[in-house]
Protein backbone atom coordinates (compact mmCIF):
# COMPACT_ATOMS: atom_id res chain seq x y z
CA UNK A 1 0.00 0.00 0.00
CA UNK A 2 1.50 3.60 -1.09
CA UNK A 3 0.94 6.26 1.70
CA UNK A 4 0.81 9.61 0.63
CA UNK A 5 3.07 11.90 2.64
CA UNK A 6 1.84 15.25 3.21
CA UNK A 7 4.37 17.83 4.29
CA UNK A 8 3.36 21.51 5.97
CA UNK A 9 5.57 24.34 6.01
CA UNK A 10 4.99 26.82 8.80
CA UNK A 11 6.25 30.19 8.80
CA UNK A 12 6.69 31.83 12.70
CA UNK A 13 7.12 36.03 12.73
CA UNK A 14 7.37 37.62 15.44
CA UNK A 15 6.98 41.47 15.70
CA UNK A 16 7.45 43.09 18.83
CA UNK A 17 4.47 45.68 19.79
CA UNK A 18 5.91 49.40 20.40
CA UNK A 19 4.09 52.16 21.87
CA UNK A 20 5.56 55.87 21.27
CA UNK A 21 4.24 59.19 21.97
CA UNK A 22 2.78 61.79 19.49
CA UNK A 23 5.25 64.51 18.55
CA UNK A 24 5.05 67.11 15.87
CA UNK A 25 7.23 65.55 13.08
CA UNK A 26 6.85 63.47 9.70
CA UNK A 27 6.20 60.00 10.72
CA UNK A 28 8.65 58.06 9.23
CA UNK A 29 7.77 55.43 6.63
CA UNK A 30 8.68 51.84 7.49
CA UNK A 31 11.25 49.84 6.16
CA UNK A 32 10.32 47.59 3.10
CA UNK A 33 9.72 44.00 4.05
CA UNK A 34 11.25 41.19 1.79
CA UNK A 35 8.67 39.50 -0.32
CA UNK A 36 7.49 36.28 0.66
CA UNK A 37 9.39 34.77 -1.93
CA UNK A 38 12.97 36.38 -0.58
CA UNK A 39 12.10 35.58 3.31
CA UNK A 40 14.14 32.85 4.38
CA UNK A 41 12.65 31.79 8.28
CA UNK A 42 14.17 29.61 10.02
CA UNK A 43 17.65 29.95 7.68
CA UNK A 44 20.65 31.36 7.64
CA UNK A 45 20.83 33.79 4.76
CA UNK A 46 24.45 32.96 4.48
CA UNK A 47 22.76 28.99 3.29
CA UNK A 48 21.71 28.93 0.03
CA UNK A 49 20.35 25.52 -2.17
CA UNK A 50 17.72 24.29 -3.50
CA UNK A 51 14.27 24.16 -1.93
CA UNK A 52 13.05 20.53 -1.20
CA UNK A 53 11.16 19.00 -4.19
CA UNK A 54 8.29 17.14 -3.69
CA UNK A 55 7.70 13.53 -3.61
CA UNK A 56 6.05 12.72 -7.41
CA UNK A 57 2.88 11.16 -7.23
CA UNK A 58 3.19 7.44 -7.62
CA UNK A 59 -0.12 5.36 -8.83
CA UNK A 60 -2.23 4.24 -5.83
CA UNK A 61 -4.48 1.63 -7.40
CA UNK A 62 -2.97 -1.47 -7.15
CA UNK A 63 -3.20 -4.52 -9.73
CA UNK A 64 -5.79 -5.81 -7.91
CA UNK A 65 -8.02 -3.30 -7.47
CA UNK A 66 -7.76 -1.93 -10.96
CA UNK A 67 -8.69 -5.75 -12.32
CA UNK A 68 -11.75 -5.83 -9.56
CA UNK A 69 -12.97 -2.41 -11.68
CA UNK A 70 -12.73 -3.82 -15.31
CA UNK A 71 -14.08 -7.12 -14.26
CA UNK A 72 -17.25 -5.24 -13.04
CA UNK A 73 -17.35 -3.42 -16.50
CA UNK A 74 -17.16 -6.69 -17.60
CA UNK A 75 -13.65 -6.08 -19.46
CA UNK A 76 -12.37 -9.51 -18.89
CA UNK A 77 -9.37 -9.63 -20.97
CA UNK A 78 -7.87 -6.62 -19.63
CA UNK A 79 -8.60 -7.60 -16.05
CA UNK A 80 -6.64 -10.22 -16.71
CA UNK A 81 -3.79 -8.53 -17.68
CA UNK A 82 -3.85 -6.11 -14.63
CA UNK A 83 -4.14 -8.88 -11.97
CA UNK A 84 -1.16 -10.44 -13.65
CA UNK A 85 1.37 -7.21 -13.07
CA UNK A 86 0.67 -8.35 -8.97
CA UNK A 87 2.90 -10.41 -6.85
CA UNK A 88 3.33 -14.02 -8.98
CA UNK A 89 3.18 -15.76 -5.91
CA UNK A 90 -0.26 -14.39 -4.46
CA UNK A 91 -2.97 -17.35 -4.52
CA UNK A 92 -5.92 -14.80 -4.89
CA UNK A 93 -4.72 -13.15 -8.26
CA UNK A 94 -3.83 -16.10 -9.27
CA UNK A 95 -7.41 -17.35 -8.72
CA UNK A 96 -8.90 -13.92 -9.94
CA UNK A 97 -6.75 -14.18 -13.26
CA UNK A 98 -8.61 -17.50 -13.55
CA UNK A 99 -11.85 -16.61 -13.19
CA UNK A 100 -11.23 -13.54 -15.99
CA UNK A 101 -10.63 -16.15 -19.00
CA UNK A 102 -13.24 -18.20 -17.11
CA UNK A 103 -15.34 -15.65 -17.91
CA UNK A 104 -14.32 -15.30 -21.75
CA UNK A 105 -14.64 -19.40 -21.47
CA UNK A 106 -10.68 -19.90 -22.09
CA UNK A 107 -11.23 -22.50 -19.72
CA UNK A 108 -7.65 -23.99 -20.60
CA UNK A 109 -5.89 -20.89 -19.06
CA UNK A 110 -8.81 -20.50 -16.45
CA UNK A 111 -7.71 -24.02 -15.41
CA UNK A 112 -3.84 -23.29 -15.53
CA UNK A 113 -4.17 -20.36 -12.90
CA UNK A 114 -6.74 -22.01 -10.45
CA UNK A 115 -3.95 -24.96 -10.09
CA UNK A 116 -1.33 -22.11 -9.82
CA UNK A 117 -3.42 -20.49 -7.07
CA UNK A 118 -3.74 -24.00 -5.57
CA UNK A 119 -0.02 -24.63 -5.85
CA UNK A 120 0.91 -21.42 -3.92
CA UNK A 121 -1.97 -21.78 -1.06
CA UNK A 122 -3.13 -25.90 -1.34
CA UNK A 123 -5.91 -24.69 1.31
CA UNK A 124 -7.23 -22.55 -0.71
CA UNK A 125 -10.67 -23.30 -0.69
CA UNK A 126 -12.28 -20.87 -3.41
CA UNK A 127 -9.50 -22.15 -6.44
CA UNK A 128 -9.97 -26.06 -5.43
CA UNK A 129 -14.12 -25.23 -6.27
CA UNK A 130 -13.46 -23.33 -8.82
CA UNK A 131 -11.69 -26.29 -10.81
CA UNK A 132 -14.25 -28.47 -9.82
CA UNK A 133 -16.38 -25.79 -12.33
CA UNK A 134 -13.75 -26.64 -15.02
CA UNK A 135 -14.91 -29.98 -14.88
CA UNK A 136 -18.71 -29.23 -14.61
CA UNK A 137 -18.41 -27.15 -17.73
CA UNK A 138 -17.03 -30.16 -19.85
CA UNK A 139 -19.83 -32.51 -18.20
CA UNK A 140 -17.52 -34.43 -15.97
CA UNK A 141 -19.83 -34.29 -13.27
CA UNK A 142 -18.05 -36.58 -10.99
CA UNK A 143 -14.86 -35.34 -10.65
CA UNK A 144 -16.92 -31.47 -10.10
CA UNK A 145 -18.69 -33.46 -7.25
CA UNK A 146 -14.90 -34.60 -6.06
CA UNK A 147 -13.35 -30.93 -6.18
CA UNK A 148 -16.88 -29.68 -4.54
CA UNK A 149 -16.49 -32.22 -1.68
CA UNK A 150 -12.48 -31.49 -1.28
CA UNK A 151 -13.19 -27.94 -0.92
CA UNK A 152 -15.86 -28.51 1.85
CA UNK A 153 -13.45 -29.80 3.74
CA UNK A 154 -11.60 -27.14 4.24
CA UNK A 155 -14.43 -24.69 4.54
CA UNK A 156 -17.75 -26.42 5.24
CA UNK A 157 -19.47 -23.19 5.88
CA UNK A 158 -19.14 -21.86 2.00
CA UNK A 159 -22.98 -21.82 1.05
CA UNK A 160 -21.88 -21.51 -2.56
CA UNK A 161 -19.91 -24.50 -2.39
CA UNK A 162 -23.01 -26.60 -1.40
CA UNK A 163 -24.88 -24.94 -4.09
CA UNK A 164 -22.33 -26.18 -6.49
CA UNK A 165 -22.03 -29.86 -4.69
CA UNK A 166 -26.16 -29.87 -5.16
CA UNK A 167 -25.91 -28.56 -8.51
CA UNK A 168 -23.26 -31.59 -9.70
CA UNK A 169 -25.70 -34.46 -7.84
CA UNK A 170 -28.62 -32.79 -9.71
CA UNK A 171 -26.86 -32.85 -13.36
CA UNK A 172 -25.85 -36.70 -11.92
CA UNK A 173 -29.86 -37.03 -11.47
CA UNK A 174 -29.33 -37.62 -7.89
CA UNK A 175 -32.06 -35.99 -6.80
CA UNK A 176 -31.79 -36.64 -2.78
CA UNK A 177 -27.88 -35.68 -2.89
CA UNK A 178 -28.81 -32.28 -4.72
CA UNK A 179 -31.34 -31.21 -2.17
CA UNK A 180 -29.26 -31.86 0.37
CA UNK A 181 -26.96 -30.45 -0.60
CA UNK A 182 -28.69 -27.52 -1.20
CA UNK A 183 -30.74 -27.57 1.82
CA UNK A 184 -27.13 -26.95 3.69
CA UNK A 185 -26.26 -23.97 1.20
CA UNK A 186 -30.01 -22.51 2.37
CA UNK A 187 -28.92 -22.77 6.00
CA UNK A 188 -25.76 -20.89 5.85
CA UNK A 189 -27.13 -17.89 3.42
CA UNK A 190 -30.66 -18.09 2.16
CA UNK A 191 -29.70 -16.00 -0.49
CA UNK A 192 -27.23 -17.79 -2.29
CA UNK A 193 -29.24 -18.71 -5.24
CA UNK A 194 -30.05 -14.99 -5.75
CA UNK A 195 -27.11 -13.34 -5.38
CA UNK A 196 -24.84 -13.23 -8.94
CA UNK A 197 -21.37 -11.06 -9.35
CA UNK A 198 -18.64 -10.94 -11.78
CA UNK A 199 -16.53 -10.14 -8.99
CA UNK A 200 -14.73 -12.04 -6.06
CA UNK A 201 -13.03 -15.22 -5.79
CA UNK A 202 -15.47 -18.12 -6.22
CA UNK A 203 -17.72 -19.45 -9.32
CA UNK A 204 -20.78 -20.88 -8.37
CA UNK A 205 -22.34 -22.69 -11.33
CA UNK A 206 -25.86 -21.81 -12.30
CA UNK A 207 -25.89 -24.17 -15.84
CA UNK A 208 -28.19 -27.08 -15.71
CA UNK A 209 -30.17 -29.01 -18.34
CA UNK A 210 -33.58 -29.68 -17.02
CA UNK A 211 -34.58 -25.86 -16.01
CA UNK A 212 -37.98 -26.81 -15.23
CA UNK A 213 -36.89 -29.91 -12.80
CA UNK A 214 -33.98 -27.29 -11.21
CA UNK A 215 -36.58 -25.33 -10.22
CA UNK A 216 -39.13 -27.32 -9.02
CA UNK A 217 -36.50 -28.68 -6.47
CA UNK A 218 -35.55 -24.78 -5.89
CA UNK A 219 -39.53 -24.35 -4.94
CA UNK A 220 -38.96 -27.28 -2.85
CA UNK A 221 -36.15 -26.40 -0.71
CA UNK A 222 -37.31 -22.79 0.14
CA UNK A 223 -40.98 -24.14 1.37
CA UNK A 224 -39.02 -26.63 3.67
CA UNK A 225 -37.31 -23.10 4.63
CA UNK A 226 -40.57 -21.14 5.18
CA UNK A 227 -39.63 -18.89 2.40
CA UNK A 228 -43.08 -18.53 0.86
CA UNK A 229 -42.67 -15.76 -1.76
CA UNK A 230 -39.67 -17.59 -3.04
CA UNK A 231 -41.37 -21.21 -3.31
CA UNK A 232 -43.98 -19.69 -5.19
CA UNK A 233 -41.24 -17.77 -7.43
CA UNK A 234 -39.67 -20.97 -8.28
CA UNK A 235 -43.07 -22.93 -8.94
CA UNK A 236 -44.26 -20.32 -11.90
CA UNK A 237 -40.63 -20.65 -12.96
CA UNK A 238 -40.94 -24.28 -13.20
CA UNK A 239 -44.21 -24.10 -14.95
CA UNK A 240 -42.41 -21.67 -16.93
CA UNK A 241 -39.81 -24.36 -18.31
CA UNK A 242 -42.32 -26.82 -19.10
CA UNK A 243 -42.89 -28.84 -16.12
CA UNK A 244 -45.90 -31.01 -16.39
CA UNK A 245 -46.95 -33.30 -13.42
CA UNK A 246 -49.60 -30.67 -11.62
CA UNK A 247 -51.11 -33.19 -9.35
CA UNK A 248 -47.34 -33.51 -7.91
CA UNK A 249 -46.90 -30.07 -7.27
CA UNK A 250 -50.67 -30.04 -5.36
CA UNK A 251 -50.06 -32.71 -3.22
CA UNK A 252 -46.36 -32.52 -2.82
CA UNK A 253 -45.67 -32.76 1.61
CA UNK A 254 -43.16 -30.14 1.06
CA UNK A 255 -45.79 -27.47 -0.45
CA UNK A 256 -48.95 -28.26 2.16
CA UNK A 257 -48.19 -24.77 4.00
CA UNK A 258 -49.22 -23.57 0.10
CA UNK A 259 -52.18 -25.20 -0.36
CA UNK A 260 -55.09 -22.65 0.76
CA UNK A 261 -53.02 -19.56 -0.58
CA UNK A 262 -54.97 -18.14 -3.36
CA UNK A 263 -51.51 -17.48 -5.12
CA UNK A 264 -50.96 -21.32 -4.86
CA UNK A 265 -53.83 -22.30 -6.41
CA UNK A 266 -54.05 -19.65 -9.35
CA UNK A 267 -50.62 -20.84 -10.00
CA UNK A 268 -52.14 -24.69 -10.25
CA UNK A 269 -54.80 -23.29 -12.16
CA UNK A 270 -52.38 -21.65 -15.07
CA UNK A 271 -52.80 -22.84 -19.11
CA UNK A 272 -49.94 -25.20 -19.46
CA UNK A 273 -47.08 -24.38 -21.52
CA UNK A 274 -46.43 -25.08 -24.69
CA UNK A 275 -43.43 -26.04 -25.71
């Protein structure tokens, strides 16, 4: 971090006060002072040299911070380029280089600096799930699930890692595994499936296949929360994608705080979608 050094230069005079009588003569005038520019407090005149120059401004945003900005304008390849003039040997731009070609889905180089990160800090957390979206994003759902579950156990309290974990079992089509999975991520931050950033240090993967079964699980797990507006949210959303089974949804155990809301039933009562 670059302090800024500010520098204050006081100037002390000191004029003594001198009372005199009124006589009959001229006054005389006072002798000239020096301009400020000749005065020389606090010096002997007999010193001369140069007055001290100040410090040039150096540039106070760092690598970091300057990437952080163009990867909220979304300006991915040139965030990349300013987290990598930081420190080579710091795990989180390491990471955050990753997740710019991530972004750009250069998921090659994405890869190469999330095991970089990994090989500076192994206990970094954040890098170990982010490979394990490397894998989800070329299907290989299995060893995501692996990276999810080795990065849990070194932070179990990451909500978005559970959301990720949850997200692998459901693309698996193990349906139990995903909602517990997710049930967990609900419990430590109940808005982890709302919250989305281009920013930080951790991908949480939001891609699955069979929308309309995602959310129906999504209504699920928020009415076993007691988060009303947001079960019925993810209902209409699942109707939305095309999901069919109706009678399910009415006399599903995890929806029978629903059942006499009118919003519940206009929702059973909407035209199907066609697809």
């Amino acid at each position: 971090m670059v302090g800024k050094l500010w520098f204050a230069a006081f100037t002390l005079t000191t004029a003594p006060v001198v009372l005199t009588a009124q006589v009959q003569q001229s006054p005389v005038p006072p002798a000239p002072e020096k301009p400020l520019s000749a005065r020389n407090d606090f010096r002997d005149d007999s010193r001369t040299g140069p007055s001290p120059q100040a410090p040039k401004p150096t540039n106070l945003v760092s690598p970091e911070t300057r990437g952080d900005i163009l990867m909220a304008r979304k300006m991915y390849l040139e965030a990349a380029e300013a987290y990598m003039q930081g420190p080579k040997d710091s795990a989180v731009l390491l990471n955050k280089t990753g997740i710019a070609f991530h972004q750009m889905l250069e998921l090659r180089a994405a890869e190469k600096y999330y095991r970089l990160a990994i090989k500076v800090n192994p206990q970094y957390s954040e890098a170990i799930n982010n490979i394990g979206t490397i894998y989800y994003a070329h299907k290989s759902y299995r060893r995501a699930i692996n990276e999810y579950r080795r990065a849990l156990r070194i932070d179990p309290k990451a909500a978005s890692i559970w959301s990720n974990l949850g997200t692998g079992y459901f693309s698996r089509k193990d349906y139990p595994r995903a909602e517990e999975a997710w049930q967990q991520a609900l419990a430590l931050d109940p808005d982890v499936f709302e919250t989305r950033s281009t920013q930080g240090v951790l991908l949480q993967e939001r891609s699955v296949e069979d929308r309309a079964k995602f959310h129906y699980l999504m209504a699920e797990g928020y009415a076993k929360k007691g988060m009303v507006e947001r079960a019925l949210l993810y209902i209409r959303k699942a109707f939305e994608e095309g999901y069919k089974d109706r009678k399910k949804v009415a006399d599903d155990p995890a929806f029978a705080s629903l059942k006499d809301m009118p919003e519940f039933k206009q929702l059973l009562a909407m035209e199907p979608r066609v697809l």
